[in-house]
Structures are given as structure tokens and as C-alpha cells.
Protein backbone atom coordinates (compact mmCIF):
# COMPACT_ATOMS: atom_id res chain seq x y z
CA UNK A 1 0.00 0.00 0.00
CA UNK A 2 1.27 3.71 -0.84
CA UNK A 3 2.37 5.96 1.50
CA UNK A 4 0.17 9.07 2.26
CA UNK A 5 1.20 12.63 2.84
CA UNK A 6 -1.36 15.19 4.52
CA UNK A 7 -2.04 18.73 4.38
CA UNK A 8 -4.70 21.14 5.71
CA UNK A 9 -5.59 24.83 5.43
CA UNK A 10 -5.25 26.99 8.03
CA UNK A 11 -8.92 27.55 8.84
CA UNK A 12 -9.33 23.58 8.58
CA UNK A 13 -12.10 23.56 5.66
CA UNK A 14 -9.87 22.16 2.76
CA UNK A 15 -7.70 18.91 3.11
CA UNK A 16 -5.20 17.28 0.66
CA UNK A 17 -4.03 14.13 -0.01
CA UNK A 18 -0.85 13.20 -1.70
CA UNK A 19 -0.35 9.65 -2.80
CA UNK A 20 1.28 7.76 -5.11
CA UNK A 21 -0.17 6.12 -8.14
CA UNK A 22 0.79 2.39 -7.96
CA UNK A 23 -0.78 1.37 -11.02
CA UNK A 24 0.58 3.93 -12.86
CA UNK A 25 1.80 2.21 -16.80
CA UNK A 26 4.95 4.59 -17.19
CA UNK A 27 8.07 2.92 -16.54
CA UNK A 28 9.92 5.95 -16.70
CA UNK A 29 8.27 8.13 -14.73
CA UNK A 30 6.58 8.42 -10.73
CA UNK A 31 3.05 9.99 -10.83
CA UNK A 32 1.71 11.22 -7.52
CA UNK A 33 -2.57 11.83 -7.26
CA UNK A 34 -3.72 14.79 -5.50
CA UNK A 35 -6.96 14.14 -3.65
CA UNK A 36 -8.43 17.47 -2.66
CA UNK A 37 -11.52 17.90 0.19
CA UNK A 38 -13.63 19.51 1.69
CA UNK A 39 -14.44 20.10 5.53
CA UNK A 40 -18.91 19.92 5.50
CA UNK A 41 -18.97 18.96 9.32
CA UNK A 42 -17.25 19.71 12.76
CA UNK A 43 -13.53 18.84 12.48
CA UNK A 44 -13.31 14.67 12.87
CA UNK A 45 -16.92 14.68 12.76
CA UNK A 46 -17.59 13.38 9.62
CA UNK A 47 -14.61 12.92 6.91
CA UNK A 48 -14.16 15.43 4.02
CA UNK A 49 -16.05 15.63 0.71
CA UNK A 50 -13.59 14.72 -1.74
CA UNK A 51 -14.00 17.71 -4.85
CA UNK A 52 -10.96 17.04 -7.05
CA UNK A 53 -8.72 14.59 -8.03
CA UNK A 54 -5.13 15.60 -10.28
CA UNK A 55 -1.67 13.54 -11.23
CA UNK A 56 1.19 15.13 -11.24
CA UNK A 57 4.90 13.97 -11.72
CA UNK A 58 6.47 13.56 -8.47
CA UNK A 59 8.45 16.34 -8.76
CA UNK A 60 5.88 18.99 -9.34
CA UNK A 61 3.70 17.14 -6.59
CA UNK A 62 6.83 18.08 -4.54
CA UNK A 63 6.64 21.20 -5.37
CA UNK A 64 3.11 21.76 -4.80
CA UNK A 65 3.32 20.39 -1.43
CA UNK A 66 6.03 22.75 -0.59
CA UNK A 67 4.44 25.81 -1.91
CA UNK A 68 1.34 24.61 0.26
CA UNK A 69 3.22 24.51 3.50
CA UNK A 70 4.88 27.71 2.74
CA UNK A 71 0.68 29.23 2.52
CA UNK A 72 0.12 27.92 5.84
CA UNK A 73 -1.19 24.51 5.34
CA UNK A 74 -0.30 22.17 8.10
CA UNK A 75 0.58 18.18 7.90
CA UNK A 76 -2.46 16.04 9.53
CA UNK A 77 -2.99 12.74 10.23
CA UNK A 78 -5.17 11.13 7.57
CA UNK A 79 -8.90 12.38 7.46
CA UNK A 80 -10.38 9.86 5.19
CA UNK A 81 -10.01 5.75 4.24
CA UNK A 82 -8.01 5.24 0.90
């Protein structure tokens, strides 16, 4: 099973999931899927409403995770099943 990597916003309404794609057909490259969310109930409540899904090459997924901790977003434990 992939490992998952956790982020939310600072207000706690949006979550994001980073995980790799395992059944991904390019030999050459890593692809990592986004999972975006959103927070409809009390914190741990209820889990997020997952909006949006993207791949990106692991090294702009890198990126993007970086540029969302540097906006605030915070690591989290996981907030929904796989």
C-alpha cells in the first residue's frame, strides 16, 4: 500500500491528499494523485467531501506540497479511508 502525505488549510475547511499512483503504466516516470476535500462537518466529525482529483509527476507534486506549507497549510494525520 502507498504511503500518504497530509495537508490542511489553516482555517481547517480544505484537506489534501498526496499519494502515489501504484498502477501507474509509465516505466519511466513516478506519478503522484492529488486528492483534494472539503471540511462539510465539525472537524473529525464526519470525513471530508472529496471535490478534485489531479496527477502530477512527483516532482511537481513536490513542489506543490512545498508551496502549500509555505501558505500555511499544516501536515495532519489522515482524514479519510483510501
Amino acid at each position: 500500500m502507498a504511503r500518504s502525505y497530509w495537508l490542511v488549510n489553516s482555517n481547517r475547511s480544505k484537506v489534501k491528499r498526496f499519494i502515489e499512483n501504484t498502477n501507474n503504466k509509465d516505466q519511466f516516470s513516478k506519478y503522484i494523485f492529488i486528492d483534494s476535500g472539503k471540511v462539510t462537518s465539525t472537524w473529525g466529525k464526519e470525513p471530508p467531501v472529496m471535490t478534485k482529483r489531479e496527477e502530477l509527476k512527483i516532482e511537481k507534486a513536490r513542489d506543490e506540497y512545498k508551496k502549500l506549507l509555505s501558505q500555511g497549510w499544516r501536515k495532519t494525520p489522515p482524514v479519510w479511508g483510501n
